[in-house]
Protein backbone atom coordinates (compact mmCIF):
# COMPACT_ATOMS: atom_id res chain seq x y z
CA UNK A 1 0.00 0.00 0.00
CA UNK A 2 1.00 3.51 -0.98
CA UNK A 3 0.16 6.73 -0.21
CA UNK A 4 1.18 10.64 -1.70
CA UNK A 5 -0.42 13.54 0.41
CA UNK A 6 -0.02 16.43 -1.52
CA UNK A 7 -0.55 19.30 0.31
CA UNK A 8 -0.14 23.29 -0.79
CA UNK A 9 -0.91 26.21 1.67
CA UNK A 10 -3.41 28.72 1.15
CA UNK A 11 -5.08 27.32 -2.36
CA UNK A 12 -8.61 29.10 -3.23
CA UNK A 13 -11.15 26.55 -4.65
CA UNK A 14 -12.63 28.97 -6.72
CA UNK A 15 -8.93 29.34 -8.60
CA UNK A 16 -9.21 25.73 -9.73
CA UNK A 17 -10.55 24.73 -12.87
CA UNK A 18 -12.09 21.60 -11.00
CA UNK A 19 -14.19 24.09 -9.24
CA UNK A 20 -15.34 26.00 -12.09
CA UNK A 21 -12.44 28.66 -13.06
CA UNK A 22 -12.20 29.15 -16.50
CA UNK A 23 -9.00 31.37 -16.61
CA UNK A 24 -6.76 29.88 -14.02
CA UNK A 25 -4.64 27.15 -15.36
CA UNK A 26 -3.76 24.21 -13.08
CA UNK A 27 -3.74 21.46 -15.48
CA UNK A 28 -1.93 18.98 -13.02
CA UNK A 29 -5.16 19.22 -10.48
CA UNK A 30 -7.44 19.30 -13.23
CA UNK A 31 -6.26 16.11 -13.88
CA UNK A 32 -5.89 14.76 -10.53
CA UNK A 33 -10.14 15.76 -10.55
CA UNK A 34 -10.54 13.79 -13.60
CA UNK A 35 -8.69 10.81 -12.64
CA UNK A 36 -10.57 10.85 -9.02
CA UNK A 37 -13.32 12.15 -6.88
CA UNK A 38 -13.53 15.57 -6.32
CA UNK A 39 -15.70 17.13 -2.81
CA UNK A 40 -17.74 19.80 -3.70
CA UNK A 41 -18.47 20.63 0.38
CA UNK A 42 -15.28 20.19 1.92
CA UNK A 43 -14.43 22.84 5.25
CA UNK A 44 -11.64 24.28 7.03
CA UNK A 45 -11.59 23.06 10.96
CA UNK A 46 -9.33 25.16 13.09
CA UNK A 47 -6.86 28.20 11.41
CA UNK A 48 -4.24 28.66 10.38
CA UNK A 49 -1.36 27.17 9.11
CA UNK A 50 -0.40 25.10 12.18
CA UNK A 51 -3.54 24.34 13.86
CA UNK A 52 -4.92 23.19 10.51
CA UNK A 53 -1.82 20.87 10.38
CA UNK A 54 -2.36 19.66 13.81
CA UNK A 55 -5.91 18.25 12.33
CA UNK A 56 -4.03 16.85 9.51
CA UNK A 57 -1.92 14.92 12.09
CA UNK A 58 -4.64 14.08 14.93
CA UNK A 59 -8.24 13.94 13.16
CA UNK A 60 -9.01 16.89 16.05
CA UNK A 61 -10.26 20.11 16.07
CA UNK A 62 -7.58 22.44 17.66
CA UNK A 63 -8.99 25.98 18.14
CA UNK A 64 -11.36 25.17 21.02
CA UNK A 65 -8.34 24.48 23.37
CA UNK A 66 -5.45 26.50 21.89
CA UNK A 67 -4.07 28.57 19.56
CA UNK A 68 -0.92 28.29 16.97
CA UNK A 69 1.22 25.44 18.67
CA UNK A 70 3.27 22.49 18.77
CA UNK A 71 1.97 18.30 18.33
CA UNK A 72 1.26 17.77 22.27
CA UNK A 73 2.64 15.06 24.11
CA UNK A 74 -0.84 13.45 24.02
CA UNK A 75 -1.58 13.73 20.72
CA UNK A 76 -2.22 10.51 18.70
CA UNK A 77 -0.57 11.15 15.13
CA UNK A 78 -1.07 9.97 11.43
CA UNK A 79 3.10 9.33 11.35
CA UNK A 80 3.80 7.43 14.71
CA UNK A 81 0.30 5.20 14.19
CA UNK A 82 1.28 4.08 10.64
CA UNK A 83 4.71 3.47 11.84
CA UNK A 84 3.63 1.23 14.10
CA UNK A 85 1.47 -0.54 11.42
CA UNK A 86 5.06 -0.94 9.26
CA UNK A 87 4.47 1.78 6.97
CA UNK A 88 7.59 3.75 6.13
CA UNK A 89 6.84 7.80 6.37
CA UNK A 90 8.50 10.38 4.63
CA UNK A 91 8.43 14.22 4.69
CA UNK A 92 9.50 16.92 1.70
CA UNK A 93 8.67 20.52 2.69
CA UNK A 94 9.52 24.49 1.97
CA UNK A 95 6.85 25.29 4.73
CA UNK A 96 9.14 27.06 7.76
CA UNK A 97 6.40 27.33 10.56
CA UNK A 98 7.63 23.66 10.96
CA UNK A 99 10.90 24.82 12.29
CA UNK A 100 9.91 27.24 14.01
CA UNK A 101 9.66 28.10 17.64
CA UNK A 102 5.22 27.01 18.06
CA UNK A 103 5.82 24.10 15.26
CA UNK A 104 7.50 21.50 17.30
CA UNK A 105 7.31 17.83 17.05
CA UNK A 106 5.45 17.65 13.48
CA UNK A 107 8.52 16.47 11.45
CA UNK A 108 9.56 14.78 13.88
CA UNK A 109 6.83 12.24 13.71
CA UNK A 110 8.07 11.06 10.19
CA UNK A 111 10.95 8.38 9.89
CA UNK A 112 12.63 10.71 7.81
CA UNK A 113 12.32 14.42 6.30
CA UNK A 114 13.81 17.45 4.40
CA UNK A 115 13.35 21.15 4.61
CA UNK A 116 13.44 23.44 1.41
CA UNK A 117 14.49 27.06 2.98
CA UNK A 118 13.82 30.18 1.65
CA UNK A 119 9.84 30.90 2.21
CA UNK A 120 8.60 34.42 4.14
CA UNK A 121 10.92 35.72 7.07
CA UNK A 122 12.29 32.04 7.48
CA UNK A 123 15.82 32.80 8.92
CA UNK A 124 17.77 31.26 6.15
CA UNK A 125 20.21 33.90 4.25
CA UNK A 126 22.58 35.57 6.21
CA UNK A 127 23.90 38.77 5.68
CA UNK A 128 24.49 41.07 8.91
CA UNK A 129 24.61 44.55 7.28
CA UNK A 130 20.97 45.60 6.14
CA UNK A 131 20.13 45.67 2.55
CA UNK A 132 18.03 48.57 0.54
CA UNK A 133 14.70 47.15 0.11
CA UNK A 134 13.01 48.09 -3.37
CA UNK A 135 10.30 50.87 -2.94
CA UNK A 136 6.79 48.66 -2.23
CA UNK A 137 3.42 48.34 -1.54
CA UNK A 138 2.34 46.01 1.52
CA UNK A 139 4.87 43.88 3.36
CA UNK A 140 8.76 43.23 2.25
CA UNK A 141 11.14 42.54 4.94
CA UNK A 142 14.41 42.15 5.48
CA UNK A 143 15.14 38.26 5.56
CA UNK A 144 12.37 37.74 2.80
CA UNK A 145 14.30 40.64 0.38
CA UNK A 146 17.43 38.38 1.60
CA UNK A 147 16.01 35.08 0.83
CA UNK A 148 15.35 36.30 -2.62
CA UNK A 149 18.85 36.75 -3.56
CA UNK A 150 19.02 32.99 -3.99
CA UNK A 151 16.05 32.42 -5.60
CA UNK A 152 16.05 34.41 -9.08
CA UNK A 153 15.24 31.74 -11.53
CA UNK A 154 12.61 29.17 -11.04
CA UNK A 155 14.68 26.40 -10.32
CA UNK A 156 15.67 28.08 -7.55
CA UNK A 157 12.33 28.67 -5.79
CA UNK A 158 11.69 26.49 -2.57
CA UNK A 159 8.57 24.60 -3.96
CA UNK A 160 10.15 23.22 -7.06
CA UNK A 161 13.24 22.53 -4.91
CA UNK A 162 11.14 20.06 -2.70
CA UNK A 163 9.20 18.91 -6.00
CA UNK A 164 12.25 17.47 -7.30
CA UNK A 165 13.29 15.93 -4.43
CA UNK A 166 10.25 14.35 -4.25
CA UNK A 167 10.53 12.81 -7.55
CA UNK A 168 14.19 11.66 -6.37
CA UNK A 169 12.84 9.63 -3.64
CA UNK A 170 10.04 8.64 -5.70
CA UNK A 171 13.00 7.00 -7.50
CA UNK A 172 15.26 5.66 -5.04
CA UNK A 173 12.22 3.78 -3.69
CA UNK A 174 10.47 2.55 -7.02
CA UNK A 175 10.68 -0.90 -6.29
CA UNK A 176 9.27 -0.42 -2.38
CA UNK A 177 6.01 -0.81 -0.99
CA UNK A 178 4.36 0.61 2.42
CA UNK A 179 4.92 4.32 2.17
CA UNK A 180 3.06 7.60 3.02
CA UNK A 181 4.95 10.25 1.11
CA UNK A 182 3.83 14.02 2.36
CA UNK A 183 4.91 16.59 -0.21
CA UNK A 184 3.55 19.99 1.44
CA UNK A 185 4.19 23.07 -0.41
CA UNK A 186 4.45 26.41 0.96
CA UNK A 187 3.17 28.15 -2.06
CA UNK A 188 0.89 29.70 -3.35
CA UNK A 189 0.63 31.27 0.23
CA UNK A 190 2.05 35.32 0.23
CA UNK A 191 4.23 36.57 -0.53
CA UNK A 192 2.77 35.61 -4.33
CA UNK A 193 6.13 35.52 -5.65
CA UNK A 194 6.93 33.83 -9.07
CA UNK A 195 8.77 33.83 -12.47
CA UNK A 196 7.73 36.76 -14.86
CA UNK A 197 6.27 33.98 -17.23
CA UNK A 198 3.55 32.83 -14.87
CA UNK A 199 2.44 36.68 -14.31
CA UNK A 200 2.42 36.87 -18.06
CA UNK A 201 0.60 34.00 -18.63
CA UNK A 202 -2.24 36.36 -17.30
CA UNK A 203 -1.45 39.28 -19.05
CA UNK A 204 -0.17 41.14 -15.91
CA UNK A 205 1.24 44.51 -17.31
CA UNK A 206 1.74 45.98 -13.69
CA UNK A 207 3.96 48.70 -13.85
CA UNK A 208 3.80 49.90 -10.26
CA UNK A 209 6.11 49.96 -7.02
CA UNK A 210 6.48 46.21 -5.91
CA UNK A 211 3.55 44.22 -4.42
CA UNK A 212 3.00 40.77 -4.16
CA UNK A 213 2.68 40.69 -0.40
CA UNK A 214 -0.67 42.24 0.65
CA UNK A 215 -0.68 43.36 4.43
CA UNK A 216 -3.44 41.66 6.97
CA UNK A 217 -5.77 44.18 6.74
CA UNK A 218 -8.52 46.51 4.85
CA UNK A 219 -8.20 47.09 1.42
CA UNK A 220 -7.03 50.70 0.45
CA UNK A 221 -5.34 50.05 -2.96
CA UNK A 222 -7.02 51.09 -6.41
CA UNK A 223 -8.95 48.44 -8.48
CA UNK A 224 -5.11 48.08 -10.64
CA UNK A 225 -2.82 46.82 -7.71
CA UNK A 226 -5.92 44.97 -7.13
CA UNK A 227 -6.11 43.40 -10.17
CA UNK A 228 -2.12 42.74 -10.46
CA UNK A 229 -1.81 41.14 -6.56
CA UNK A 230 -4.82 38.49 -8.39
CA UNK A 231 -2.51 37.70 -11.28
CA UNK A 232 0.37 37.31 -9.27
CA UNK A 233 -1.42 34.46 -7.11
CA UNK A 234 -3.11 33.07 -10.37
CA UNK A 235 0.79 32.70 -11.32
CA UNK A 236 2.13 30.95 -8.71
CA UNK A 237 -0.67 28.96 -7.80
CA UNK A 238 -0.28 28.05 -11.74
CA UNK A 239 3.58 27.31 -11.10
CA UNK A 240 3.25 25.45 -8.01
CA UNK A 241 0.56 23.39 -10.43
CA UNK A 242 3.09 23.04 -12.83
CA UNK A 243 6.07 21.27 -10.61
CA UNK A 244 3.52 19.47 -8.23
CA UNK A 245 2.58 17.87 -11.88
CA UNK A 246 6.42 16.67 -12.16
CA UNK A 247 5.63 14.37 -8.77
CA UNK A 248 2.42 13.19 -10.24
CA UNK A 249 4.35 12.12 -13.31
CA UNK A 250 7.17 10.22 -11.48
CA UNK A 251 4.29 7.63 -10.00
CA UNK A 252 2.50 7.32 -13.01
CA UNK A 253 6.44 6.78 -14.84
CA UNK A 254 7.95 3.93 -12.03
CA UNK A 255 4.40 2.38 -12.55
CA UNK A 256 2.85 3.00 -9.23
CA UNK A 257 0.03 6.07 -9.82
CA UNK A 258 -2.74 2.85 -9.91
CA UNK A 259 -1.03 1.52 -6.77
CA UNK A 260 -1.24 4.47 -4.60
CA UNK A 261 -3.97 6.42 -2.92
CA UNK A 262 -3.38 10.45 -3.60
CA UNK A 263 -4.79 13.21 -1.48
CA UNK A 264 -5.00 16.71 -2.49
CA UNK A 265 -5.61 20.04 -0.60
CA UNK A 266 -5.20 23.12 1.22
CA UNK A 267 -5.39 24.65 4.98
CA UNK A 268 -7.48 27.31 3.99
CA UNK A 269 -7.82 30.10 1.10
CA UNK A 270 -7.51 33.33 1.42
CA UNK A 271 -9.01 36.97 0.83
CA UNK A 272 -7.79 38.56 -2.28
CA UNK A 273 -9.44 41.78 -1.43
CA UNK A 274 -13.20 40.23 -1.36
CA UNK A 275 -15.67 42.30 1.23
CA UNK A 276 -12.63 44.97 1.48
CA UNK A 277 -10.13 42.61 3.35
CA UNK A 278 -6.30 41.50 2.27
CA UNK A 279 -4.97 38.01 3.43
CA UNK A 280 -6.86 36.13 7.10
CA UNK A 281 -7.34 35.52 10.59
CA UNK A 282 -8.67 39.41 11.63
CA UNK A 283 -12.13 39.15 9.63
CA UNK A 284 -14.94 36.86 9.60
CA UNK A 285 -14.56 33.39 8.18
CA UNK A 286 -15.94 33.91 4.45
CA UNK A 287 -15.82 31.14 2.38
CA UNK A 288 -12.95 32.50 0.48
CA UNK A 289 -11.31 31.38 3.12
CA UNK A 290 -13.06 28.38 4.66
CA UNK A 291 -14.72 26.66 1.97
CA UNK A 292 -11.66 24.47 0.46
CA UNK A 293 -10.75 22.13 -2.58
CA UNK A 294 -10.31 18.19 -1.26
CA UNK A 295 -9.48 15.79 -4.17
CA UNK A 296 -8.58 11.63 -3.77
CA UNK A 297 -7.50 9.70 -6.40
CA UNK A 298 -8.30 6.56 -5.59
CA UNK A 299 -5.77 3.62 -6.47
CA UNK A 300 -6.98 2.26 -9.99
CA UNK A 301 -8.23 5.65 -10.63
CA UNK A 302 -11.62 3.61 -8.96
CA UNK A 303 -14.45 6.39 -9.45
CA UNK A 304 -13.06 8.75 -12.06
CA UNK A 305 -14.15 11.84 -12.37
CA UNK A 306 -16.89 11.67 -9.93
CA UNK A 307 -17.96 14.00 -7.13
CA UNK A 308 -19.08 13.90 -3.55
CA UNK A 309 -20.98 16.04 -1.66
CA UNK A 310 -20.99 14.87 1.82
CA UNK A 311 -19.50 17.22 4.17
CA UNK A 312 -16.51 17.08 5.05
CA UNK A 313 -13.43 18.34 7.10
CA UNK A 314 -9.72 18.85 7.52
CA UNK A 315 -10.05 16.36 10.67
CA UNK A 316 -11.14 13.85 8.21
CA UNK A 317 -8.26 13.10 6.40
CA UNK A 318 -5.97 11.47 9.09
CA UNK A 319 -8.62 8.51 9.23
CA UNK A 320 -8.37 8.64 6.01
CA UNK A 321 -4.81 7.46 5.69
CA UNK A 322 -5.24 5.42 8.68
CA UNK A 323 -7.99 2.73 6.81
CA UNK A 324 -6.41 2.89 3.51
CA UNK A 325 -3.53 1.51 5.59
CA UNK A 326 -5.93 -1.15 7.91
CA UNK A 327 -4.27 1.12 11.10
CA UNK A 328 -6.56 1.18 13.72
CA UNK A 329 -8.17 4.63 14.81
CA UNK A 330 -7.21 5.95 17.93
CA UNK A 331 -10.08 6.27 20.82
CA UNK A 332 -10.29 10.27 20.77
CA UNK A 333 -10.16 10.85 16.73
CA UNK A 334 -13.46 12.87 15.76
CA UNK A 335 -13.00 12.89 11.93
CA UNK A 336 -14.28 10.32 9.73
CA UNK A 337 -12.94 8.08 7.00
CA UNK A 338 -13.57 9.86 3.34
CA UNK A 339 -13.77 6.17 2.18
CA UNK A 340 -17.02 5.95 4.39
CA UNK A 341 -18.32 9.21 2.49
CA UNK A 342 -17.73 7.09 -0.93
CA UNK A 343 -19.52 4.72 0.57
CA UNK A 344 -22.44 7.11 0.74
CA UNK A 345 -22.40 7.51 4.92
CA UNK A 346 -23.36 10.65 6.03
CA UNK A 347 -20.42 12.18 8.17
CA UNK A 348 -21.83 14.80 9.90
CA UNK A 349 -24.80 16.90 9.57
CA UNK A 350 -22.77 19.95 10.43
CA UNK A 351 -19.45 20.99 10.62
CA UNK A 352 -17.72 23.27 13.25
CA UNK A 353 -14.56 25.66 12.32
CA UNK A 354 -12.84 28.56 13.48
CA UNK A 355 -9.93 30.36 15.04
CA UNK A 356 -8.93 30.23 18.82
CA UNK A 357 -10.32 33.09 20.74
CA UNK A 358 -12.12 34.61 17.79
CA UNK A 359 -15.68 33.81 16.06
CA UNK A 360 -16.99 30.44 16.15
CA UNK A 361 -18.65 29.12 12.77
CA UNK A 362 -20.43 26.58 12.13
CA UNK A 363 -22.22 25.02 9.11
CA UNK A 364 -24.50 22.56 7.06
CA UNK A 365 -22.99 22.46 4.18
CA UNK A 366 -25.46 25.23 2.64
CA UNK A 367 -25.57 28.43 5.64
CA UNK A 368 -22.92 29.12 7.16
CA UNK A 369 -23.33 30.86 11.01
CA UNK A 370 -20.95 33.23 12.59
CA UNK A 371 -20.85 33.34 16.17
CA UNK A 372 -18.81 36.31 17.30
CA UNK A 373 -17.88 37.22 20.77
CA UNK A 374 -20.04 39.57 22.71
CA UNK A 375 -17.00 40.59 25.10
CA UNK A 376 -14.70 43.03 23.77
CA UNK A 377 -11.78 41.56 24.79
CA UNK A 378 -12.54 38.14 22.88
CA UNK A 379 -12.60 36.73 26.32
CA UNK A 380 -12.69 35.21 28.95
CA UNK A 381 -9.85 32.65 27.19
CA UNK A 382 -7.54 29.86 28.77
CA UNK A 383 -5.42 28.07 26.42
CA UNK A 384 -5.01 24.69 27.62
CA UNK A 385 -1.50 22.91 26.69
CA UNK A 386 1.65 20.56 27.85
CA UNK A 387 3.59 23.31 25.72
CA UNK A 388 3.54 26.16 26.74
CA UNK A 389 4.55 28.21 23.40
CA UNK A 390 2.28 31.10 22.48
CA UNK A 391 2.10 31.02 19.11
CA UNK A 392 4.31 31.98 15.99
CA UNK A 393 8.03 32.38 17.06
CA UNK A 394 6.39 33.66 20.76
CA UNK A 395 5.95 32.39 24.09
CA UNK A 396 3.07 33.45 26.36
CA UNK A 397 3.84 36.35 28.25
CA UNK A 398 5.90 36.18 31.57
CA UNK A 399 3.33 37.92 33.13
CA UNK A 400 0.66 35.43 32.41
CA UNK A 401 2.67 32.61 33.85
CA UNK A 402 1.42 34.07 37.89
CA UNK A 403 -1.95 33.72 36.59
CA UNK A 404 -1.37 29.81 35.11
CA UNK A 405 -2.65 26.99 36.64
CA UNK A 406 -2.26 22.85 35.77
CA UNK A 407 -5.19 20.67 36.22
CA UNK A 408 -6.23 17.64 34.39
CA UNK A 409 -9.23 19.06 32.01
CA UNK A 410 -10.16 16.96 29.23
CA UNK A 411 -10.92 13.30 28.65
CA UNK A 412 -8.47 13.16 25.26
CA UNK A 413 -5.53 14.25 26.96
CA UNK A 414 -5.26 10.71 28.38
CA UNK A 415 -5.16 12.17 31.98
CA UNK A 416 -2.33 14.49 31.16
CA UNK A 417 -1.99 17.71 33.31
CA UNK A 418 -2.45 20.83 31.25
CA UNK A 419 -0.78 24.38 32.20
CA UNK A 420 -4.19 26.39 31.76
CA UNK A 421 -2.64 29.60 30.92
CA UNK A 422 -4.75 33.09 29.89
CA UNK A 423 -4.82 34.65 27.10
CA UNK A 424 -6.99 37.01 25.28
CA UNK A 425 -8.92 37.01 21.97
CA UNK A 426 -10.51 38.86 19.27
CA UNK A 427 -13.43 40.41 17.78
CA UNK A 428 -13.31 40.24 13.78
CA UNK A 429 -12.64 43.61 12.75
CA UNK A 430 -15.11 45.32 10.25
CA UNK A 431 -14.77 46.67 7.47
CA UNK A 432 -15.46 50.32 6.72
CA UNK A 433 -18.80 51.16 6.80
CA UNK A 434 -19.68 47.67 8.75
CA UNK A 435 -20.80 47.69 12.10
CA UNK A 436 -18.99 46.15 14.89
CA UNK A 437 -18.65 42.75 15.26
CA UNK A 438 -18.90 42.27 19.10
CA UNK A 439 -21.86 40.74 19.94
CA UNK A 440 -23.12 40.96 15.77
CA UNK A 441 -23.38 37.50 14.84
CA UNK A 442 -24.18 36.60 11.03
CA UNK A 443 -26.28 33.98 9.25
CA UNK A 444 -25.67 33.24 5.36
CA UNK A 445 -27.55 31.12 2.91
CA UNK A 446 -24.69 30.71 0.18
CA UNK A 447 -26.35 28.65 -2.26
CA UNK A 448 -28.55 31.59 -2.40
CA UNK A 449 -26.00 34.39 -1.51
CA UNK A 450 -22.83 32.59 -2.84
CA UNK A 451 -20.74 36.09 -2.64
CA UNK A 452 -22.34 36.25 1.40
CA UNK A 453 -23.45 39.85 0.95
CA UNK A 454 -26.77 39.37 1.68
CA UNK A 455 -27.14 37.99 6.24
CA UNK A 456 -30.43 36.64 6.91
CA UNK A 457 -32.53 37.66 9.19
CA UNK A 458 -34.16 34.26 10.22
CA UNK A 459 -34.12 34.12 14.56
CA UNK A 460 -35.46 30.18 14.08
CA UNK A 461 -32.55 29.19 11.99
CA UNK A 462 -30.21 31.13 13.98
CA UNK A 463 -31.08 29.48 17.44
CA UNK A 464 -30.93 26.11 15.81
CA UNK A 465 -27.56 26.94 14.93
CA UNK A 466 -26.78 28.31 18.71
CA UNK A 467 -28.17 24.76 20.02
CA UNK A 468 -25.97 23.05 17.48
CA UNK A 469 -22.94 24.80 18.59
CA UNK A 470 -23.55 23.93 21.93
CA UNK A 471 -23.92 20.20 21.09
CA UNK A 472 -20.43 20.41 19.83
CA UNK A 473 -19.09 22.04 22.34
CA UNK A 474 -20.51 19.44 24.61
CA UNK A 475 -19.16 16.57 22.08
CA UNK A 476 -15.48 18.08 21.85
CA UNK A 477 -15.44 19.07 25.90
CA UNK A 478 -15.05 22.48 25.11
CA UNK A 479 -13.69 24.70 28.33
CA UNK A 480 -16.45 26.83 30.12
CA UNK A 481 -15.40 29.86 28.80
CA UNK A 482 -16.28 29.36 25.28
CA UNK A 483 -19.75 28.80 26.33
CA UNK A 484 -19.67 32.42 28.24
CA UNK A 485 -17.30 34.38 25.58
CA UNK A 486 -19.62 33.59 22.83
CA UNK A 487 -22.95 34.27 24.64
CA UNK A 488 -24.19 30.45 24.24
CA UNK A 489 -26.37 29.11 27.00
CA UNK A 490 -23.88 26.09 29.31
CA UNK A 491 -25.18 22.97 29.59
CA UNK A 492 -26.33 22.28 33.07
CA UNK A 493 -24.25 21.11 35.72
């Protein structure tokens, strides 16, 4: 048995051509649709990057307990079970918040691995004096200008770099059996960075200052850089097509595409200046953003070019892997099997996603509700953890650590004690001429209001909604607070 996870960070479904673009060219996926099954109603879980990989690893929702973080010592994870089953694991990756302080003990899971540098601020070029940064629009700093020294022609880039070395190993191990291969590619996540020919392949005739790294927040350019920071994504989402296609073509060339089972998608998308916003995490969770592409070919391309619609999550593809494999899934796993989804089981009537400390979504597949806090501190928040890192490159504050307690909290943690450690959270900021968010929660029908412009006002709906929420919160032990912070009745005692 074989198995290629192909993942790339921060893809938009709607920039595929196997979700109906007609001027984005991915051939590679396109193909990987025709040859497979492609979900039409497949969600985000917890954001971003890391806690989205955490689900990838653990078949658990993240954001109800913590924020940005390491694997925990409790956690039960897609390497170390199929190891145990005899199934050799292998990671290829450009994507740095691995190796970074709040990404521990992910690679480490995998018999073996290899790091691509040269993505975003990762530390990797080293020149002491400072360098003149080119005149710019958004963000540009000075390790990412550095980093792009060594990466002027597209061989260069970090994403083809692990792409080939996929297709090495691919090689070396044509003749072996009982692998999970995870090629995860930091691109096309900002900065949207590629070779002029990709840009042109769109007709971008930009002319401006640099800008191919909007900053997180409200849009203020004209309707040109717009237009331009578009075609720069549409490039290197088409590029990063392009040499994920070269991995593709190694299994299908040592004879082992039919043999193995492929998985294709994303963390999340992104906003490329939709409702007035640039990038994540500070607005509410449009689809843009949460609504993501999932594609399996199936070994023996079994069910070509079909399409699902169950609902589905990012916590279902570890028991995914896990039955392809015959591995046994752990007691505290809450996703489900995509194989049980092609067997026409219903997974889930609803799904549950958001980020730690901010709004909590939630939906069926067709509305989507937004569940904002009504405090204006986000609050109250604990974030419960073995490891006590605070997020990207950060620890909690010093100053928080009077204020932390340990207990033993949750029934997954397999009686671990937890620091519980607060923190504070966030309201979605609004765009201009929006109302505050705090306390403003939102209810969309977007198979009637695909573009979510349009909030219902529909009080039944909404309160079933409110009781479903609360039903997962009871499900996934969710602390006390998340109950109070988002003005949802607690169960009783």
């Amino acid at each position: 048995m074989r198995a290629l996870f192909l993942v790339m960070d921060t893809v938009r479904r709607d920039y595929l051509t196997a979700y109906g673009n007609d001027w984005v060219q991915t051939p590679n996926i396109t193909r990987l649709s025709r040859e497979g099954v492609t979900f039409d109603n497949h969600w985000v879980g917890s954001l971003p990057c890391m806690p989205a990989r955490r689900e990838f690893m653990t078949g658990r929702h993240n954001f109800l307990y913590r924020g940005w973080g390491p694997i925990e010592p409790f956690d039960d994870t897609l390497p170390r079970l199929l190891r145990e089953e005899g199934v050799f694991t292998h990671l290829l990756t450009d994507h740095d918040h691995y190796f970074e302080l709040g990404g521990e003990n992910y690679h480490t899971c995998f018999n073996t691995w290899d790091f691509f540098r040269g993505t975003e601020h990762d530390p990797w070029v080293s020149i002491v004096d400072r360098m003149a940064l080119p005149e710019h629009l958004g963000k540009l700093s000075q390790q990412n200008w550095h980093n792009r020294q060594k990466q002027q022609t597209e061989e260069e880039f970090s994403g083809p770099r692990t792409c080939r070395s996929a297709v090495e190993w691919l090689e070396a191990n044509k003749k072996a059996d009982d692998w999970f291969l995870q090629v995860e590619l930091f691109d096309p996540h900002e900065p949207f960075t590629c070779t002029d020919r990709w840009r042109e392949l769109y007709g971008d005739d930009w002319e401006g200052t640099l800008f191919d790294w909007p900053d997180y927040r409200v849009v203020d350019e004209d309707p040109g850089a717009i237009e331009h920071v578009r075609k720069c994504y549409a490039g290197l989402l088409s590029m990063t097509d392009h040499w994920a296609g070269k991995v593709l073509a190694k299994l299908e060339e040592i004879g082992v595409l039919d043999d193995t089972l492929v998985v294709y998608t994303t963390d999340h998308g992104t906003m490329l200046a939709e409702h007035q916003y640039w990038m994540k995490n500070y607005m509410p969770m449009f689809n843009e953003i949460v609504r993501i592409p999932l594609v399996l070919r199936l070994p023996r391309a079994a069910s070509a070019g079909t399409r699902c619609a169950a609902l589905t999550q990012t916590i279902d593809v570890m028991p995914t892997f896990l039955e392809h494999f015959g591995a046994p899934t752990p007691p505290h796993v809450y996703g489900k099997s995509l194989f049980a989804a092609l067997r026409g089981e219903t997974l889930r009537p609803d799904a549950l996603f958001g980020y730690f400390g901010k709004a909590t979504n939630i939906t069926d597949g067709r509305h989507v509700y937004m569940r904002n806090p009504v405090q204006e501190d986000g609050g109250p928040l604990h974030a419960y953890t073995a490891m006590p890192v605070g997020g990207l490159n950060s620890w909690f504050p010093r100053e928080s650590h009077e204020r932390m307690e340990m207990g033993r909290y949750f029934g997954h943690t397999y009686n671990m004690p937890l620091y519980k450690i607060p923190t504070t959270g966030q309201v979605p900021v609004a765009a201009p001429g929006e109302p505050s968010y705090l306390g403003r929660h939102q209810l969309f029908d977007t198979e009637a209001d695909p573009r979510q412009e349009h909030p219902l006002d529909n009080p039944p709906l909404e309160a079933h909604f409110v009781g479903r929420l609360a039903a997962h919160f009871r499900t996934h032990e969710a602390p006390a607070e998340q109950y109070l912070r988002l003005g949802i009745p607690a169960p009783a005692a």
